[in-house]
Protein backbone atom coordinates (compact mmCIF):
# COMPACT_ATOMS: atom_id res chain seq x y z
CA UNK A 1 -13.88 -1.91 41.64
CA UNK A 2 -14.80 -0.56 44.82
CA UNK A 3 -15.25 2.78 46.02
CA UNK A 4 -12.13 3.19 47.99
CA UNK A 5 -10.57 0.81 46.05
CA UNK A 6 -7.12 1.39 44.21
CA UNK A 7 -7.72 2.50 40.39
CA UNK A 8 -7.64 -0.26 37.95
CA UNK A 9 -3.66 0.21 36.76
CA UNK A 10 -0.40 -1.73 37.67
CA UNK A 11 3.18 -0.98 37.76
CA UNK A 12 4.85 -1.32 40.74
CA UNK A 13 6.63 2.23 42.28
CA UNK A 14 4.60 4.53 39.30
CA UNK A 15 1.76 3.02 39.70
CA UNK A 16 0.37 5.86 41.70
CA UNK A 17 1.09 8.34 39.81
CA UNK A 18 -0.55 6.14 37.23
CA UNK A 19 -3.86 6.15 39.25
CA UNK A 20 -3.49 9.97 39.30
CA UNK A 21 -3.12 10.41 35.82
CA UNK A 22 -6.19 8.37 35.63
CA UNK A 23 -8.02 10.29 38.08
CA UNK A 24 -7.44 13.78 36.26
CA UNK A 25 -8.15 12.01 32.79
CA UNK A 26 -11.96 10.98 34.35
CA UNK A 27 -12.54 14.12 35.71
CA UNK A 28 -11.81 15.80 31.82
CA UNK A 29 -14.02 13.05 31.07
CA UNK A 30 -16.68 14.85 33.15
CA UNK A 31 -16.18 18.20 31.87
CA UNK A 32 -16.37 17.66 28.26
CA UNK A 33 -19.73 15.17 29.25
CA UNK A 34 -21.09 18.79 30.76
CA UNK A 35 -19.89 20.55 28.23
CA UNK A 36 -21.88 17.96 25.81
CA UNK A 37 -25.03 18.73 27.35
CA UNK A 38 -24.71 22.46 27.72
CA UNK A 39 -27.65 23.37 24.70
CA UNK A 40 -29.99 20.95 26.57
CA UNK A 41 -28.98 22.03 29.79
CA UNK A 42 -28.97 26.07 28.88
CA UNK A 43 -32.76 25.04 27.70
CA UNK A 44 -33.52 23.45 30.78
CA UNK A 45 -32.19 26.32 32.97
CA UNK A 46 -34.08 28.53 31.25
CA UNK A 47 -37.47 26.72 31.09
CA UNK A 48 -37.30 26.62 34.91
CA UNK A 49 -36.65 30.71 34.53
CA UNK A 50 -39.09 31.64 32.27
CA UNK A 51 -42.02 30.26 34.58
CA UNK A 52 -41.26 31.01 38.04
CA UNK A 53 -43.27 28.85 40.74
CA UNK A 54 -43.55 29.28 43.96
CA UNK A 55 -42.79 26.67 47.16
CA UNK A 56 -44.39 23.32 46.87
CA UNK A 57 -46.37 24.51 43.47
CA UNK A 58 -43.20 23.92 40.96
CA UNK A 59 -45.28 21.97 39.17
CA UNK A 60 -43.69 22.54 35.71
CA UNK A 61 -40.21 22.25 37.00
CA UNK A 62 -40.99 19.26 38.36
CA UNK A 63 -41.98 17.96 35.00
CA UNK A 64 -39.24 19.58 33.02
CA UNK A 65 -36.75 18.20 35.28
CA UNK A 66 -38.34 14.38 35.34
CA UNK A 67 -38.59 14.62 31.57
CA UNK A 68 -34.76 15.62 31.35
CA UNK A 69 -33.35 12.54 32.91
CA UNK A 70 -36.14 10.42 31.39
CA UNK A 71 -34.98 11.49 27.87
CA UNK A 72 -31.39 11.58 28.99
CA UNK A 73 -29.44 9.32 26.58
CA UNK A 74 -28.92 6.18 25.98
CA UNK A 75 -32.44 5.79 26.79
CA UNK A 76 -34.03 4.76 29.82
CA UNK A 77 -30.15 4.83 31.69
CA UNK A 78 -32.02 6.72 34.83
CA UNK A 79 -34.40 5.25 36.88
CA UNK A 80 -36.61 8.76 37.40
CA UNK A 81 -39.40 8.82 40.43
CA UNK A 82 -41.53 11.43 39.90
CA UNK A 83 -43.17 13.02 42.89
CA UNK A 84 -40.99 11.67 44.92
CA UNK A 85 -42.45 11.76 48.63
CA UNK A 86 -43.26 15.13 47.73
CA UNK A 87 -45.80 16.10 44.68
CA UNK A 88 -43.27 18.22 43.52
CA UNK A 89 -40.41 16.45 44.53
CA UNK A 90 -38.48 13.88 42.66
CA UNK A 91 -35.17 11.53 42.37
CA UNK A 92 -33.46 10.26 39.18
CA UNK A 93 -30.65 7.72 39.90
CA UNK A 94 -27.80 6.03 37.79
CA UNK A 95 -25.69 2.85 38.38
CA UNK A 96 -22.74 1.95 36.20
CA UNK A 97 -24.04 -1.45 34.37
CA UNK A 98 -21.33 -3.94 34.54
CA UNK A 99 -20.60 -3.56 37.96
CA UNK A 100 -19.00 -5.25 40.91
CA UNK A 101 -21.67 -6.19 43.49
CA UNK A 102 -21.45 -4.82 47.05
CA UNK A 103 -24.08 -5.01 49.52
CA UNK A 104 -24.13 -1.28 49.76
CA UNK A 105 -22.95 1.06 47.25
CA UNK A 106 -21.51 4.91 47.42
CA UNK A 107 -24.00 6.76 46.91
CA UNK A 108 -23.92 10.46 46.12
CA UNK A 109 -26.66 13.16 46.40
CA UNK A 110 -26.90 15.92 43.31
CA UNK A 111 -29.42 18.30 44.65
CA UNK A 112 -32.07 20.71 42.62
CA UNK A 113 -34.12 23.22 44.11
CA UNK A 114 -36.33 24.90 41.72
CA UNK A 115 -38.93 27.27 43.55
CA UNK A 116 -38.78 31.08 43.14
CA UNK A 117 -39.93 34.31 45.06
CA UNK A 118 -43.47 36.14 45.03
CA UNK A 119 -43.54 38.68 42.77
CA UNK A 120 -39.61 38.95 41.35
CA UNK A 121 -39.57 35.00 40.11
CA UNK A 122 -36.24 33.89 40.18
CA UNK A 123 -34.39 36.31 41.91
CA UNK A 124 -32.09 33.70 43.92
CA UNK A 125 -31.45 31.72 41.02
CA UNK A 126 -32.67 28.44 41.63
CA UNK A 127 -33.13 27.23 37.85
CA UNK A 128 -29.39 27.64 38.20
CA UNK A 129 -29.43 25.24 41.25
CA UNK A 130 -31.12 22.79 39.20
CA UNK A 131 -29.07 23.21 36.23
CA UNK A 132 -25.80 22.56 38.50
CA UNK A 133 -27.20 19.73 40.37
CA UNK A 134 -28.11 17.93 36.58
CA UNK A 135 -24.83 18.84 35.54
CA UNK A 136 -22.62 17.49 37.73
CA UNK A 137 -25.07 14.31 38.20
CA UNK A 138 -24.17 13.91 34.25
CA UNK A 139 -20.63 14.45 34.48
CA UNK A 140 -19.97 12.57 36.85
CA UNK A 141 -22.08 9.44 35.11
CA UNK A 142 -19.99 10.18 31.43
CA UNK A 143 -16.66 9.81 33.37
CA UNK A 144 -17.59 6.44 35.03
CA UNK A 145 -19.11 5.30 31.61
CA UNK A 146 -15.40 6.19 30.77
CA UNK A 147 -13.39 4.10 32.86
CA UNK A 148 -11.09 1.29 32.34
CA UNK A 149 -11.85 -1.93 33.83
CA UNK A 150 -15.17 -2.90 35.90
CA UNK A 151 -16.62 0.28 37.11
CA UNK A 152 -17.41 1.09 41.04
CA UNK A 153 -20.23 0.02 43.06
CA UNK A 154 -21.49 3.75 42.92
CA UNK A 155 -24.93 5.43 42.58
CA UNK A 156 -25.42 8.80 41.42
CA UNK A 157 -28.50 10.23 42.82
CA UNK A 158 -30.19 13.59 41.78
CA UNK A 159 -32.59 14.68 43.96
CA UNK A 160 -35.70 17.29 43.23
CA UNK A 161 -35.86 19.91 46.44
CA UNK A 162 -38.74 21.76 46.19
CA UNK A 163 -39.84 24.82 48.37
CA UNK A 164 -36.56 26.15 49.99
CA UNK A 165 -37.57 29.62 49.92
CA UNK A 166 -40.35 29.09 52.10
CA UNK A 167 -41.48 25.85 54.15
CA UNK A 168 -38.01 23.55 53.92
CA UNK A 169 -38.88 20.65 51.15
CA UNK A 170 -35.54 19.02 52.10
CA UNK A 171 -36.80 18.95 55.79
CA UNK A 172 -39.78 17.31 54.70
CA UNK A 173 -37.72 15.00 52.47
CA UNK A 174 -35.52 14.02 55.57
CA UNK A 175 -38.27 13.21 57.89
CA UNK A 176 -39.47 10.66 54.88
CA UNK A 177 -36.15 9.05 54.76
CA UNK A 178 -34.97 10.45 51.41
CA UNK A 179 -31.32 11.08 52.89
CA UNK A 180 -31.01 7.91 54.85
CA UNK A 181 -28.75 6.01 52.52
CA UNK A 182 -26.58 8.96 51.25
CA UNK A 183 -22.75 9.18 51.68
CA UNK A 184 -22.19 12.51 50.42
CA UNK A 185 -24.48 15.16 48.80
CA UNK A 186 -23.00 18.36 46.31
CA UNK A 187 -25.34 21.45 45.73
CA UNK A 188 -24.29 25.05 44.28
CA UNK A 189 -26.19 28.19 44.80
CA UNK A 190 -25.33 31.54 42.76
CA UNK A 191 -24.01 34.67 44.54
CA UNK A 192 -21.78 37.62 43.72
CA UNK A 193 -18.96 35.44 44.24
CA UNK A 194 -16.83 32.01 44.33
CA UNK A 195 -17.49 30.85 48.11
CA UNK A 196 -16.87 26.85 49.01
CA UNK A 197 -18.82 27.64 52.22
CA UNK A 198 -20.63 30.61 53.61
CA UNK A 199 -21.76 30.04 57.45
CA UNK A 200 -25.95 29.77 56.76
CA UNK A 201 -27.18 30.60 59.75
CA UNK A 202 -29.96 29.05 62.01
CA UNK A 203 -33.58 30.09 61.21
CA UNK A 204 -36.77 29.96 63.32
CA UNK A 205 -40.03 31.67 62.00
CA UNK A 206 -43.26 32.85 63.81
CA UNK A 207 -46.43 34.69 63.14
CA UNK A 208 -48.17 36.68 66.06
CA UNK A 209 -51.84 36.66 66.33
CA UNK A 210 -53.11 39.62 68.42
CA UNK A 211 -56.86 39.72 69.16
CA UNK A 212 -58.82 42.54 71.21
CA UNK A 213 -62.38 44.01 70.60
CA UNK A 214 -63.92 46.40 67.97
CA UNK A 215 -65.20 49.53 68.79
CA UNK A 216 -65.82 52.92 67.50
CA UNK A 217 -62.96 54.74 67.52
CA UNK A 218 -64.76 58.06 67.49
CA UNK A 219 -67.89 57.26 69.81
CA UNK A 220 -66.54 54.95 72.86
CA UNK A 221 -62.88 54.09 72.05
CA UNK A 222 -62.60 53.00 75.75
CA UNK A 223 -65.01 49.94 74.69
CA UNK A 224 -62.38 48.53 72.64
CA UNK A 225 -59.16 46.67 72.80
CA UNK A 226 -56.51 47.74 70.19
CA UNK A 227 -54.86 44.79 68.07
CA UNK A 228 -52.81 47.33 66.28
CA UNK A 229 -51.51 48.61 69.40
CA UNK A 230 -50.07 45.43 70.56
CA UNK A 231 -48.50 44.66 66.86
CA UNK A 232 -46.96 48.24 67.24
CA UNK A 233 -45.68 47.61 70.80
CA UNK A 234 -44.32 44.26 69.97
CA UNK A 235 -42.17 46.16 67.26
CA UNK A 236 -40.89 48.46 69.21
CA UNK A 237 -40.22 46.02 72.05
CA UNK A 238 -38.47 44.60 69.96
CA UNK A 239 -36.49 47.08 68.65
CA UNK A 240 -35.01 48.36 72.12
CA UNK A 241 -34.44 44.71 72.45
CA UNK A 242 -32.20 44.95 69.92
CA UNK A 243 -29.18 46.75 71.44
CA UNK A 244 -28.72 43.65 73.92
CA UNK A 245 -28.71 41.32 70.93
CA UNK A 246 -25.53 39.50 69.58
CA UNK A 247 -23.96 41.31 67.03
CA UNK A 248 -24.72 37.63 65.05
CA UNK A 249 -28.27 37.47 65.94
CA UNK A 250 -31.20 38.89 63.70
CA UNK A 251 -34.78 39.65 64.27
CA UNK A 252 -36.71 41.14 61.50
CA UNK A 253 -40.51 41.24 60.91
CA UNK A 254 -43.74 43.07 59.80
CA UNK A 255 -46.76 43.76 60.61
CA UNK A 256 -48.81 41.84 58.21
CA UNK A 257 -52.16 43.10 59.53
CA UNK A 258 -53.41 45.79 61.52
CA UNK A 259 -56.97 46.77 60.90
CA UNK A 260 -59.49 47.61 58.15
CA UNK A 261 -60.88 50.94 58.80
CA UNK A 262 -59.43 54.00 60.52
CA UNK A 263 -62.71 54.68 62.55
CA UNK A 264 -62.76 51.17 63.69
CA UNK A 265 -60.77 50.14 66.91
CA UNK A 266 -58.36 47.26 65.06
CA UNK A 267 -59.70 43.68 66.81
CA UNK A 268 -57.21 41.86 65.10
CA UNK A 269 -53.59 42.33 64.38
CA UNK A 270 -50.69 39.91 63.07
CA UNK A 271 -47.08 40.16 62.56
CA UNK A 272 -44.30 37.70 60.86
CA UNK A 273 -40.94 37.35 62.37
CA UNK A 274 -37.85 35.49 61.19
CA UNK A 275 -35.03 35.53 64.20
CA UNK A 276 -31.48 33.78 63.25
CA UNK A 277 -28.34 32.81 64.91
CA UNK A 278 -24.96 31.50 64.24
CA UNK A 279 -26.43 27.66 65.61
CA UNK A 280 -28.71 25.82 66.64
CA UNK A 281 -27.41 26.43 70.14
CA UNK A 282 -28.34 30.02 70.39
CA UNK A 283 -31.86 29.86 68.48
CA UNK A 284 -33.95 29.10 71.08
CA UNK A 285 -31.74 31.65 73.70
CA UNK A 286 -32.96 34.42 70.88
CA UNK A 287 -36.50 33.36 70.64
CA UNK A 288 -37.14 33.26 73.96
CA UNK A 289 -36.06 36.60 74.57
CA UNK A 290 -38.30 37.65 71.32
CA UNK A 291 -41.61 35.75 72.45
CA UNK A 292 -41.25 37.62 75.94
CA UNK A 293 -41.56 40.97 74.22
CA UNK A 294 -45.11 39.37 72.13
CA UNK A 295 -45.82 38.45 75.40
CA UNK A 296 -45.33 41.60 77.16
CA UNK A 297 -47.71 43.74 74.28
CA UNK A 298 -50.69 41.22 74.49
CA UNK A 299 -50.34 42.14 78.78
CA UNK A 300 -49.88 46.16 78.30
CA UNK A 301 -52.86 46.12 75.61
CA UNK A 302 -55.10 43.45 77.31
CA UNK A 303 -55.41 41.71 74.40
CA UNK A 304 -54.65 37.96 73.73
CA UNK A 305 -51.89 36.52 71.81
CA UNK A 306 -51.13 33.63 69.74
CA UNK A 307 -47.23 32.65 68.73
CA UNK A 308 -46.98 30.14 66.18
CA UNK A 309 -43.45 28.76 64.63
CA UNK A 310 -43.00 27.52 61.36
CA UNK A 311 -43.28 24.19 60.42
CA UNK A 312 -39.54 24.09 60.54
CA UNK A 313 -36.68 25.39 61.56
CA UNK A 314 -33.26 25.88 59.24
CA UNK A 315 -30.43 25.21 61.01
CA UNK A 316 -26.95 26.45 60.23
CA UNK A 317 -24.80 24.67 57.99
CA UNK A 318 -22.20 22.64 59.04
CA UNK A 319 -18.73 23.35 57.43
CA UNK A 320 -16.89 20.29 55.93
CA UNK A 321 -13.28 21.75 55.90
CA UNK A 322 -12.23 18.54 54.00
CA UNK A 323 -14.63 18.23 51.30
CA UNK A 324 -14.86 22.07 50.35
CA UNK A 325 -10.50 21.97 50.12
CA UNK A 326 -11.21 19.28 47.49
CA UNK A 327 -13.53 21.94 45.71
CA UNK A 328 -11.71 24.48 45.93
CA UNK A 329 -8.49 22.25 44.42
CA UNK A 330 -10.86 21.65 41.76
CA UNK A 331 -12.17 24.83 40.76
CA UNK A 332 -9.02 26.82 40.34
CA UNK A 333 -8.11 24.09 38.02
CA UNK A 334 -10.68 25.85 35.99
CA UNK A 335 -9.80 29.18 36.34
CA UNK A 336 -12.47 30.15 39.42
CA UNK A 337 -11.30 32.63 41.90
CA UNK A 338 -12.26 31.70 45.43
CA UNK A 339 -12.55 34.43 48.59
CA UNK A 340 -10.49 33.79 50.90
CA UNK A 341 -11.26 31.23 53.79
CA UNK A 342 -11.25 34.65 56.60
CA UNK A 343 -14.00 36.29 53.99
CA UNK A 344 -15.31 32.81 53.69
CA UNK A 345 -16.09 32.23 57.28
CA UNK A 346 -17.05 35.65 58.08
CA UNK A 347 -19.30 35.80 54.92
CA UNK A 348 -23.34 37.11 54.98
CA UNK A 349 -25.58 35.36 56.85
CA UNK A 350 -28.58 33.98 55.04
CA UNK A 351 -30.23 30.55 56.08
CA UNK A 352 -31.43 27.88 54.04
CA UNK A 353 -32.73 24.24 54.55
CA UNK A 354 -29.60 22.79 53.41
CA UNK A 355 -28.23 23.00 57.06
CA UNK A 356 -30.65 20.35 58.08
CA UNK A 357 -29.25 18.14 55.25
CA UNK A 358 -25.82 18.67 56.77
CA UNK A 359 -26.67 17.35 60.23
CA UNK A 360 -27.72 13.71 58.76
CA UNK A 361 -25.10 13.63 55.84
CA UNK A 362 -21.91 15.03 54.91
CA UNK A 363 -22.53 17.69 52.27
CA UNK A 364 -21.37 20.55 50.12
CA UNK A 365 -23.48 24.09 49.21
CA UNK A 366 -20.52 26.16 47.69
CA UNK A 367 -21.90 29.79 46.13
CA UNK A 368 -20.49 30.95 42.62
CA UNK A 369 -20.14 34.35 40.53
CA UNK A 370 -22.78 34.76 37.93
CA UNK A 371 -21.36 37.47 36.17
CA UNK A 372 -22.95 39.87 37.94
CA UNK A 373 -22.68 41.97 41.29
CA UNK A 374 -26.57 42.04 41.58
CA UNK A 375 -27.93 41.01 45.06
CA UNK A 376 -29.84 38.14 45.29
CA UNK A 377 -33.79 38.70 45.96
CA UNK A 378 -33.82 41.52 43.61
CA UNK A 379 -35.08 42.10 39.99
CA UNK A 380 -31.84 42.85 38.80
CA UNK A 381 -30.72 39.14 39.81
CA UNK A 382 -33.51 37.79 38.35
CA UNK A 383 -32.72 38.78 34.90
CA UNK A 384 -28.87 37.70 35.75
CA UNK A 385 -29.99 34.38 36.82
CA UNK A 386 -31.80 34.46 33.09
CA UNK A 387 -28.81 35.56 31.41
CA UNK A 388 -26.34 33.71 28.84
CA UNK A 389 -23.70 34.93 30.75
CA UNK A 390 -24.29 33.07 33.68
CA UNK A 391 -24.42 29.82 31.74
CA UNK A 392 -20.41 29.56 31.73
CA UNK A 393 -19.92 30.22 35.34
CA UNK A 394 -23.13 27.73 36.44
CA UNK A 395 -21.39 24.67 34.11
CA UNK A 396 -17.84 25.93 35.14
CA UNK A 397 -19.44 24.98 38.42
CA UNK A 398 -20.86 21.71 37.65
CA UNK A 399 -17.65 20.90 36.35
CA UNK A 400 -15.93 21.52 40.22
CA UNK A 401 -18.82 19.36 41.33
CA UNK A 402 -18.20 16.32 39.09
CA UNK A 403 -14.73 16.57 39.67
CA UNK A 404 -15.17 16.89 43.57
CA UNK A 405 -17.26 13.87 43.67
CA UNK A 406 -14.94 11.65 41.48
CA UNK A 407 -12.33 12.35 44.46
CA UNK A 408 -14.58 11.01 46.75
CA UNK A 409 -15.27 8.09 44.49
CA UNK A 410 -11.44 7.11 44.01
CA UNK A 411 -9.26 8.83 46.93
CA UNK A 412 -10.76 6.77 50.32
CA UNK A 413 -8.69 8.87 52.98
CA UNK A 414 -10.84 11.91 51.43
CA UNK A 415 -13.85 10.25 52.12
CA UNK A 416 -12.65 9.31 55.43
CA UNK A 417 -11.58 12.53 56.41
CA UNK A 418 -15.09 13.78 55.45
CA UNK A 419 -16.81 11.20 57.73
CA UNK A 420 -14.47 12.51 60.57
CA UNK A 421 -15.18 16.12 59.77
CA UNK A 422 -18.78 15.52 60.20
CA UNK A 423 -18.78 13.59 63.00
CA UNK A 424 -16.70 16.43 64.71
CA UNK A 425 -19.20 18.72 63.82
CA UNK A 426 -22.05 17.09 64.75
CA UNK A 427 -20.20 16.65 68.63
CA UNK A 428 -19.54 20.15 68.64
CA UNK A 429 -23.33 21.12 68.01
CA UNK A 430 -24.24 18.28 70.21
CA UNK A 431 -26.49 16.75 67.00
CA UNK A 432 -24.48 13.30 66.99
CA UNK A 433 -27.33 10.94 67.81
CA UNK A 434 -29.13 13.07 64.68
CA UNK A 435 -27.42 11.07 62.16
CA UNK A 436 -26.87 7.91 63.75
């Protein structure tokens, strides 16, 4: 059977309701595979947790993760690449044996991300990412093992992220080609509550190299050129920049270094700045107006300056209005509580390299309840993101996932109204030739 194909039943005038009932019996199918796996998936999560790494060093994830789905029974049913275009990247995929051939199957994207902050480890939860993405990857392989009749041309893909907190490993995983065959990818990232979208915001980072002359600052201070003065004029030019800014834009920094020694005219300064905005429309309109006020310091201090962006920017996420209804249908099947679609839209605005997966491929990045009001990048969420608690509300999750991807599997006017949604998106960013 074919994806978009009707479900394998007959009976004239019920047999839709038939292929409904069948529907809702694979998707309890995929529940009660996660719930199977919850001990080995609980240890997982928590061997992710217990030895935070940071971006692009997740070494020990990387294996933990590979090992999971190379142990996964019945042995040997996922074809696992480790380092995966990345060293610490990787991609496990799954095809139903027995299937019908088609020259291209559906394929679906599970994504992990795995990397965790300086100093407070996993204070965004990402061994909960990774947990969700292998969860609903499994579910959604028990309920195909499941069905009736020849299975779908479908591959499950789970795909190892690395370094979203800091460099964009799914950026550098686009630009090898690692999303070029995908129909739809699911992710989940924790929060203090049940959100099928929150608007991510664009992201564009730079770090300001100021460089003047040494003196004595005692002696002959006129000898010298003050770094630290530029840094601290940039700051502040910035800061009475602020009150033309869109209420939607942010600019925040420091001033990473500004000297060595009090009696020593600073020859050297440097700052790091992170400016956002709704799209990637409006990004450069905001850093413009930011790199005028570097600009501007380096000429009032007569020192030079060097601006340098990141090696990539985050752009916002694209909303899929069709595909996160279908989650949300799911999930209060389960019992989750979803804000509402005003509190939705108008959410916090965060950024994360997820929006560049949504301008080549149709995708979902839903945020869920942990069981605790803790704020992510904090210590308190890192021992939440730890907790047993937060096991039942990251599977509960999984489960939404699994389900959400089975209805793109079997309902073909979903998936089509997914396609259109991103398409429409795409045209209203002025992105379409990105995914084509």
């Amino acid at each position: 059977m074919r994806p978009g194909e009707e479900l394998p039943v007959e009976g004239g005038a019920c047999a839709s309701v038939c292929e409904l009932e069948l529907l809702e019996l694979l998707k309890l199918r995929a529940a009660e595979r996660i719930d199977e796996a919850a001990e080995r998936l609980g240890a997982l999560s928590r061997a992710i947790w217990s030895e935070p790494e940071l971006a692009y060093e997740e070494h020990r994830a990387h294996d933990v993760l590979t090992r999971f789905f190379e142990r996964e029974p019945p042995a040997a049913s996922w074809v696992v690449q480790p380092h995966y275009q990345l060293a610490t990247a990787f991609r496990a995929e799954w095809e139903p044996p027995g299937g019908r051939a088609a020259p291209r199957p559906l394929q679906l994207g599970f994504l992990c991300e795995y990397d965790a902050l300086p100093g407070i480890g996993h204070a965004c939860g990402h061994n909960l990412i990774a947990e969700v993405g292998a969860a609903a990857a499994l579910g959604v392989k028990g309920a195909l093992e499941g069905l009736p009749g020849p299975p779908p041309p479908v591959k499950v893909v789970v795909l190892g992220t690395p370094a979203e907190e800091d460099g964009g490993g799914k950026i550098d995983l686009i630009e090898a080609g690692a999303f070029k065959n995908f129909d739809v990818v699911f992710m989940a990232h924790p929060s203090q509550e049940n959100a099928a979208y929150l608007p991510g915001v664009a992201e564009h980072d730079v770090i300001v190299k100021y460089y003047g002359k040494a003196s004595h600052a005692a002696a002959y201070p006129w000898e010298g050129v003050n770094a630290l003065d530029a840094a601290v004029l940039a700051y502040n030019n910035l800061s009475v920049l602020r009150q033309q800014l869109k209420p939607t834009w942010r600019v925040h920094g420091i001033i990473k270094s500004g000297g060595v020694k009090p009696n020593i005219i600073p020859s050297y300064s440097e700052l790091i700045y992170y400016f956002r905005a709704p799209s990637m429309k409006e990004l450069p309109v905001l850093t413009k107006k930011a790199e005028d006020c570097f600009r501007a310091a380096a000429l009032a201090t007569g020192c030079t300056v060097e601006i340098k962006g990141g090696a990539h920017d985050y752009y916002n996420v694209l909303p899929n209005k069709s595909l996160w209804k279908a989650y949300i249908e799911n999930g209060k099947k389960l019992g989750i509580e979803f804000i509402s679609e005003d509190a939705m839209l108008n959410g916090p605005l965060g950024s994360t390299d997820f929006g560049n997966v949504t301008f080549v491929v149709p995708g979902i990045h839903p945020y869920f309840y942990i069981g605790s009001n803790a704020l992510n990048h904090t210590e308190q969420y890192t021992e939440a993101a730890g907790s047993q608690e937060a096991q039942f509300y990251t599977l509960r999750t999984a489960k939404a996932l699994a389900m959400t991807a089975l209805d793109v599997i079997f309902k073909p006017e979903l998936l089509e109204r997914i396609k259109e949604d991103f398409k429409l998106k795409l045209q209203e960013e002025e992105f379409l030739n990105t995914a084509e």
